[in-house]
Protein backbone atom coordinates (compact mmCIF):
# COMPACT_ATOMS: atom_id res chain seq x y z
CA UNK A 1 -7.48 -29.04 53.61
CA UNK A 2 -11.12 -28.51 51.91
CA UNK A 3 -13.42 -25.94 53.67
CA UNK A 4 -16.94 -26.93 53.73
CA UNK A 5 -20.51 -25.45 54.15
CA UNK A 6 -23.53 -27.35 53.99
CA UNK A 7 -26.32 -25.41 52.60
CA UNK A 8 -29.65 -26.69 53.47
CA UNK A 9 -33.27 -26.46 51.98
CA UNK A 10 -36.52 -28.32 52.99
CA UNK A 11 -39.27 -28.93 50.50
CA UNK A 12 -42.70 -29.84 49.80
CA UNK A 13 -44.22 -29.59 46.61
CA UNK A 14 -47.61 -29.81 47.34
CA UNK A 15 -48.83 -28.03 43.80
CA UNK A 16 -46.99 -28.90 40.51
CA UNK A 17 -45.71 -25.44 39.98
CA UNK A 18 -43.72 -25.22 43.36
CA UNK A 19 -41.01 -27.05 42.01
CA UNK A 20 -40.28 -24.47 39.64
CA UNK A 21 -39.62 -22.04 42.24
CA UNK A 22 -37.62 -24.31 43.77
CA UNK A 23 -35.44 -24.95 40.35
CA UNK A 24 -35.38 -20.56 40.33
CA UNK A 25 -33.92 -20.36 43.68
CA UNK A 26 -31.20 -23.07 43.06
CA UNK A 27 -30.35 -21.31 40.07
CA UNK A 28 -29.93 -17.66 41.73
CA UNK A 29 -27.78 -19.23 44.45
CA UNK A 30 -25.62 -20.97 41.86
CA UNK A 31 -25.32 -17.56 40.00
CA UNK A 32 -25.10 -15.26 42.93
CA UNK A 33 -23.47 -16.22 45.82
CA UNK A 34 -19.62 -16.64 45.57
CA UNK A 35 -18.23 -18.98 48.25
CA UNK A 36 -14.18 -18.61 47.21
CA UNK A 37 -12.68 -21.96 48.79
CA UNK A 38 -15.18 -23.25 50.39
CA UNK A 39 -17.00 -26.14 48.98
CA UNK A 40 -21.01 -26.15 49.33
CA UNK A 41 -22.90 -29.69 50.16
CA UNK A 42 -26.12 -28.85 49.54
CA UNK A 43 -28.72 -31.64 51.36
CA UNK A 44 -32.54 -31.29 50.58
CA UNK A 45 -35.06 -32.84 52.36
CA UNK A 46 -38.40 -33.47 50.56
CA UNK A 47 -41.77 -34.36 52.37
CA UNK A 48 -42.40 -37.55 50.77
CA UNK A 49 -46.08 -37.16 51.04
CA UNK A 50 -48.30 -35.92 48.32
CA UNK A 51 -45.29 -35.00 46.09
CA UNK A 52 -45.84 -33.72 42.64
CA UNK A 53 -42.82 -34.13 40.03
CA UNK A 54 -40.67 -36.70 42.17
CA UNK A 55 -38.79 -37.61 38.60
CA UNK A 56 -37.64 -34.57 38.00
CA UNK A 57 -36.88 -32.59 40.81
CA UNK A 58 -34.45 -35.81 41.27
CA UNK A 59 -32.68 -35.79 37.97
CA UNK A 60 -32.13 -31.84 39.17
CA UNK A 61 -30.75 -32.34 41.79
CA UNK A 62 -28.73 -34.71 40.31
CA UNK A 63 -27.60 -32.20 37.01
CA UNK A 64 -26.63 -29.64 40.17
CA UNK A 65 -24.85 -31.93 42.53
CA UNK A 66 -27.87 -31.89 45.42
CA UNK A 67 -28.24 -34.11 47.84
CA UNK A 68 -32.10 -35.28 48.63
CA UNK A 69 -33.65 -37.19 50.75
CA UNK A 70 -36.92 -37.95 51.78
CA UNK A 71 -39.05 -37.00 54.77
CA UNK A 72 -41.76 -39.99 55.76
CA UNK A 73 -44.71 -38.91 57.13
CA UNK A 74 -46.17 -37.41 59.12
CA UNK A 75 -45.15 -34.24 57.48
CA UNK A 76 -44.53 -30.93 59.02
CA UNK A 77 -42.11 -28.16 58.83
CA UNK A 78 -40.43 -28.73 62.19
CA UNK A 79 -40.68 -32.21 61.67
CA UNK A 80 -38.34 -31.98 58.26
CA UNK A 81 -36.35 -29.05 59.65
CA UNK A 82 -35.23 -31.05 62.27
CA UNK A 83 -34.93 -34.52 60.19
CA UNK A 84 -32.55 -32.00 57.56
CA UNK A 85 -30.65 -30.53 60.15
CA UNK A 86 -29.75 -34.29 61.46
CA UNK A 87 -28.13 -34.75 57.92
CA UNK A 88 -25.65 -31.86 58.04
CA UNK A 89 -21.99 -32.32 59.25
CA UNK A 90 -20.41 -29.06 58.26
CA UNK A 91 -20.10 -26.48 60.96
CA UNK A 92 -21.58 -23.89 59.03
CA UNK A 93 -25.10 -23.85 57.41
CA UNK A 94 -26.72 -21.61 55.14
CA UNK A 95 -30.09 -22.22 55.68
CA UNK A 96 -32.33 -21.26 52.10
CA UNK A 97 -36.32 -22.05 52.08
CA UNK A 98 -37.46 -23.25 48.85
CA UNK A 99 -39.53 -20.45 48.04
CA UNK A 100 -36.87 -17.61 47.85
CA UNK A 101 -34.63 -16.54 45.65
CA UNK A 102 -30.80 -14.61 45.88
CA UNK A 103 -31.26 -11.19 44.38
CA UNK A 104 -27.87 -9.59 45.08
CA UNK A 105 -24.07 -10.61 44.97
CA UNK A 106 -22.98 -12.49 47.71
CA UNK A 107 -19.37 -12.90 48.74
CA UNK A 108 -20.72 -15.35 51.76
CA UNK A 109 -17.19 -17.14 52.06
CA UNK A 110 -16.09 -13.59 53.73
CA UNK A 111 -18.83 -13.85 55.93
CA UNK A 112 -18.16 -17.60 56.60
CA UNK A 113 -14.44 -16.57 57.48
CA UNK A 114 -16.07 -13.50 59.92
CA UNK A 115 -18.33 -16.00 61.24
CA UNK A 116 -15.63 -18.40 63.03
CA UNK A 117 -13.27 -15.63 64.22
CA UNK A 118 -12.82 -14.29 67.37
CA UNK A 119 -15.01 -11.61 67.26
CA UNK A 120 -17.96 -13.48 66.00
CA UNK A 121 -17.44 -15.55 68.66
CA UNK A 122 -20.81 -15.85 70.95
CA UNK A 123 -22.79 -14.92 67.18
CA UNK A 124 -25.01 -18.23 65.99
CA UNK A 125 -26.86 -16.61 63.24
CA UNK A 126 -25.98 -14.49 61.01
CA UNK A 127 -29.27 -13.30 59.09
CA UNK A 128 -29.47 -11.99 55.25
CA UNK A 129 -33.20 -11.34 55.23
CA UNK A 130 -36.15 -9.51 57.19
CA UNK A 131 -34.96 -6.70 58.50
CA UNK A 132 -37.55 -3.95 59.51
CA UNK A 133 -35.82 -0.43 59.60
CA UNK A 134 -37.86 0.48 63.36
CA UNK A 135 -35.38 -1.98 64.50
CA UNK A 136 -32.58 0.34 63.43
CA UNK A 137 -34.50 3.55 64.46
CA UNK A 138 -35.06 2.30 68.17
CA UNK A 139 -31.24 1.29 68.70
CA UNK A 140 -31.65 -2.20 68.33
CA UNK A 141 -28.64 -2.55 65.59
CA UNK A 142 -25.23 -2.16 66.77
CA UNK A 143 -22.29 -2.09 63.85
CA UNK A 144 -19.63 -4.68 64.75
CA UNK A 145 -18.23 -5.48 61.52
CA UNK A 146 -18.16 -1.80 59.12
CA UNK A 147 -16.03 -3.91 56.72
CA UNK A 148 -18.83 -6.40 56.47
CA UNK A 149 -21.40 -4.37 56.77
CA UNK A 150 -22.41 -6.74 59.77
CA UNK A 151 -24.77 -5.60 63.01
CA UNK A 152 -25.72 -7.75 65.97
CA UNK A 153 -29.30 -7.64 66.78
CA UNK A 154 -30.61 -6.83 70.29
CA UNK A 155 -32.84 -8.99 71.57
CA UNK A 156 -35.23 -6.38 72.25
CA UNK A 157 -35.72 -6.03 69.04
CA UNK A 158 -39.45 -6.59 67.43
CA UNK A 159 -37.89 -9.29 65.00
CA UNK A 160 -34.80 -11.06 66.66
CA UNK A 161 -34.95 -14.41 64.77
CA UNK A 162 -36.50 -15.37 61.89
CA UNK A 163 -36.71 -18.42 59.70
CA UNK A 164 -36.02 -16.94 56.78
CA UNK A 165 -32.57 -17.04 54.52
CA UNK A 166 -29.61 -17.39 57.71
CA UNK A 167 -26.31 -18.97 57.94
CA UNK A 168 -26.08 -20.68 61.51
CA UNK A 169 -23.47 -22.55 63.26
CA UNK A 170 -23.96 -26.44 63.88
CA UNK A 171 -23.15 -26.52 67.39
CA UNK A 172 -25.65 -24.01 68.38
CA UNK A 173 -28.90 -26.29 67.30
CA UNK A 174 -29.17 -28.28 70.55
CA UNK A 175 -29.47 -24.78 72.17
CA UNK A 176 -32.99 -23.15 70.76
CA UNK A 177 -33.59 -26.37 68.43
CA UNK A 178 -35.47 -28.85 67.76
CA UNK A 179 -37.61 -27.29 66.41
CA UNK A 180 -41.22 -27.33 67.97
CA UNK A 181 -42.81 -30.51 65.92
CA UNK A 182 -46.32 -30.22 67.25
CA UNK A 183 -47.69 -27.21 65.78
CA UNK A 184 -49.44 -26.64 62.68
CA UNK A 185 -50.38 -23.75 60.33
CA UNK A 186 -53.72 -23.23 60.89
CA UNK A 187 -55.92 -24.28 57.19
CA UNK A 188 -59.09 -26.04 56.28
CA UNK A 189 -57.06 -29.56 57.21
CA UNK A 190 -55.90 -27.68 60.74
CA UNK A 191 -58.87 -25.75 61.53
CA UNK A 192 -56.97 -25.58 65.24
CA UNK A 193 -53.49 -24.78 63.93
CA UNK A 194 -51.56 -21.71 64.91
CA UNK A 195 -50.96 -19.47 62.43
CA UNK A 196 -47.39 -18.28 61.01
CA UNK A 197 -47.07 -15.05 63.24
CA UNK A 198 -47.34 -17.23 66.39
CA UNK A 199 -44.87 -19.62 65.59
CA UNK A 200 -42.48 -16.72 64.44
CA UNK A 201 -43.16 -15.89 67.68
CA UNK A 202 -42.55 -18.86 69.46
CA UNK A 203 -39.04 -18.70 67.84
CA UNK A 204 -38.17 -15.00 69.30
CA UNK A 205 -38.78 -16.11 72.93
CA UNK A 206 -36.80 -18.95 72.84
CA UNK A 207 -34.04 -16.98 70.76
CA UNK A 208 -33.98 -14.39 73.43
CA UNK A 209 -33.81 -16.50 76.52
CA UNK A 210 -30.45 -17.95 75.13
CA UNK A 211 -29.01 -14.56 73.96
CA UNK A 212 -26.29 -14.14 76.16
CA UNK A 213 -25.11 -17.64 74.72
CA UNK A 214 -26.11 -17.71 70.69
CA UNK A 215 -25.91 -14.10 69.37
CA UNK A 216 -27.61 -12.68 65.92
CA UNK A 217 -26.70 -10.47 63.19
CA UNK A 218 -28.03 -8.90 60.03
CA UNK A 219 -25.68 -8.05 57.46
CA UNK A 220 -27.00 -5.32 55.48
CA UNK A 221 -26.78 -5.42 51.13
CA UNK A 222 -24.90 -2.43 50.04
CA UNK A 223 -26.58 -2.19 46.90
CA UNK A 224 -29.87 -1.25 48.79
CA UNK A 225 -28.40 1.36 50.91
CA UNK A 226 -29.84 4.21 48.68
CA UNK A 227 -33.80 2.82 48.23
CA UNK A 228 -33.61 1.49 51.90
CA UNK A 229 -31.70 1.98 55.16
CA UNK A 230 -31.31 -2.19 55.33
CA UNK A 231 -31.44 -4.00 52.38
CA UNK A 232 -31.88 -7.78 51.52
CA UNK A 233 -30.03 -9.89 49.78
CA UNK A 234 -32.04 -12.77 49.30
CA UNK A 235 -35.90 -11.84 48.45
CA UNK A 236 -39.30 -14.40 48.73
CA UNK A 237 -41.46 -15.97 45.49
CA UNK A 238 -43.59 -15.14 47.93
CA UNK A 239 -46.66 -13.53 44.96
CA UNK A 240 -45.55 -16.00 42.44
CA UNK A 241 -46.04 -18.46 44.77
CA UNK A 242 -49.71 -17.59 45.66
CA UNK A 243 -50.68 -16.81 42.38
CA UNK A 244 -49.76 -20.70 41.13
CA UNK A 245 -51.13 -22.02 44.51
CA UNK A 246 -54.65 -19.97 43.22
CA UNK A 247 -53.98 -20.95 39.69
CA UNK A 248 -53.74 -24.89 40.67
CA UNK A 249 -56.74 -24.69 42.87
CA UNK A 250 -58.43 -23.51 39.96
CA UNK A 251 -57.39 -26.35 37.79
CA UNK A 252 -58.16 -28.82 40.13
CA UNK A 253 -61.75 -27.69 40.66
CA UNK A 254 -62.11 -27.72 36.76
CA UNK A 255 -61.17 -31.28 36.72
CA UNK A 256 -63.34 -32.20 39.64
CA UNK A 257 -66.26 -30.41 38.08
CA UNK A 258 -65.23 -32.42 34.59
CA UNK A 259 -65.43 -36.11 35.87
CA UNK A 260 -68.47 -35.40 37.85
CA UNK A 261 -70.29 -33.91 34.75
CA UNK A 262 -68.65 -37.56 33.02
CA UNK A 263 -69.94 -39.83 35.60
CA UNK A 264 -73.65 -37.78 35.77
CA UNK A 265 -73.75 -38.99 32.39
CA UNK A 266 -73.19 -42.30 32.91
């Protein structure tokens, strides 16, 4: 009998350039993470709005076996979270943003195994990212796996869920999920938006209310045991990112500045 995972990624690119980082992160999880028996089925779901490159980020997803689908308007990152997280079937999920990218060896399927067993049995998420060491120095990391490498989080600690890189178990959705649809980052289009640190927010409280029910853990990257006391194995584009966002902006404004100067002239 085939093992599954689905791994799932939502995406918007809303500058040319984003769907490069997209095509890097792909790559690094193709070349990084080992999953040993069990078969990946990796859904994408693409805010259909404003979206640069549509040909090819298809035919790539194509070359590397992705499934994509589009997410109609009105856009919004709990809105395609939750439409994504309708698609998947598997019981596992390893959740990946588009923006980051694996930076260490991965053996997940040992993880995957770890995560269905007894033991791991009131755990929902298992996190691979975002770890702040105070955490660790106020007690708020127990060890439960030392083969693994694996600690549950209290849910006193100062980050207890995050969205970043996580595996998470299927049945646990209906539990903190859906995700909160109505808010908006706060920009020049959502002068009234909230801005990322309240919606991370927003996401602790309801993690901790159900703690007793869906547990989380951080497993720590050996590798990064010597520069740090928790290490990551996935990382964020995060400068890259900003850097083309700045460097599009840019371009744009040239090209606005160009056709006005054209139609001035008649």
């Amino acid at each position: 009998m085939q093992k599954k995972i689905n791994i799932l990624t939502t995406a918007w690119n809303r500058v040319p350039e984003r769907f490069n980082y997209f095509k890097v992160m792909v790559e690094s999880v193709k070349e990084k993470v080992n999953w040993g028996e069990y078969i990946p089925d990796w859904i994408v779901s693409i805010e259909e709005k404003d979206h640069y490159l549509r040909k090819e980020m298809e035919e790539f997803c194509l070359d590397h076996g992705i499934h994509f689908f589009y997410h109609r308007p009105p856009a919004g990152l709990g809105r395609n979270t939750n439409y994504a997280l309708s698609l998947c079937s598997e019981p596992a999920i390893l959740f990946v943003q588009d923006d980051c990218i694996a930076v260490e060896p991965l053996e997940i399927w040992k993880d995957i195994d770890w995560f269905f067993s007894e033991e791991a049995q009131k755990i929902g998420v298992l996190r691979y990212y975002a770890h702040f060491d105070r955490d660790n120095d106020r007690g708020h990391m127990k060890l439960i796996n030392d083969e693994l490498d694996i600690y549950k989080v209290s849910p006193e600690a100062t980050y207890y869920m995050n969205f970043h890189v996580h595996l998470r178990k299927l049945e646990y959705h209906g539990i903190t999920g859906p995700y909160d649809e109505s808010f908006k980052f706060k920009s020049k289009k959502f002068p009234n938006g909230i801005d990322g640190g309240v919606a991370e927010n927003r996401m602790v409280t309801s993690a901790r209310k159900v703690s007793a029910i869906l547990g989380i853990a951080y497993k720590r990257c050996a590798i990064n045991k010597e520069e740090r006391s928790f290490g990551n194995y996935f990382g964020k584009q995060k400068v890259l990112l900003e850097h083309s966002t700045l460097m599009e902006k840019q371009a744009r404004a040239r090209e606005r500045n160009i056709r006005r100067r054209r139609a001035a002239k008649g």
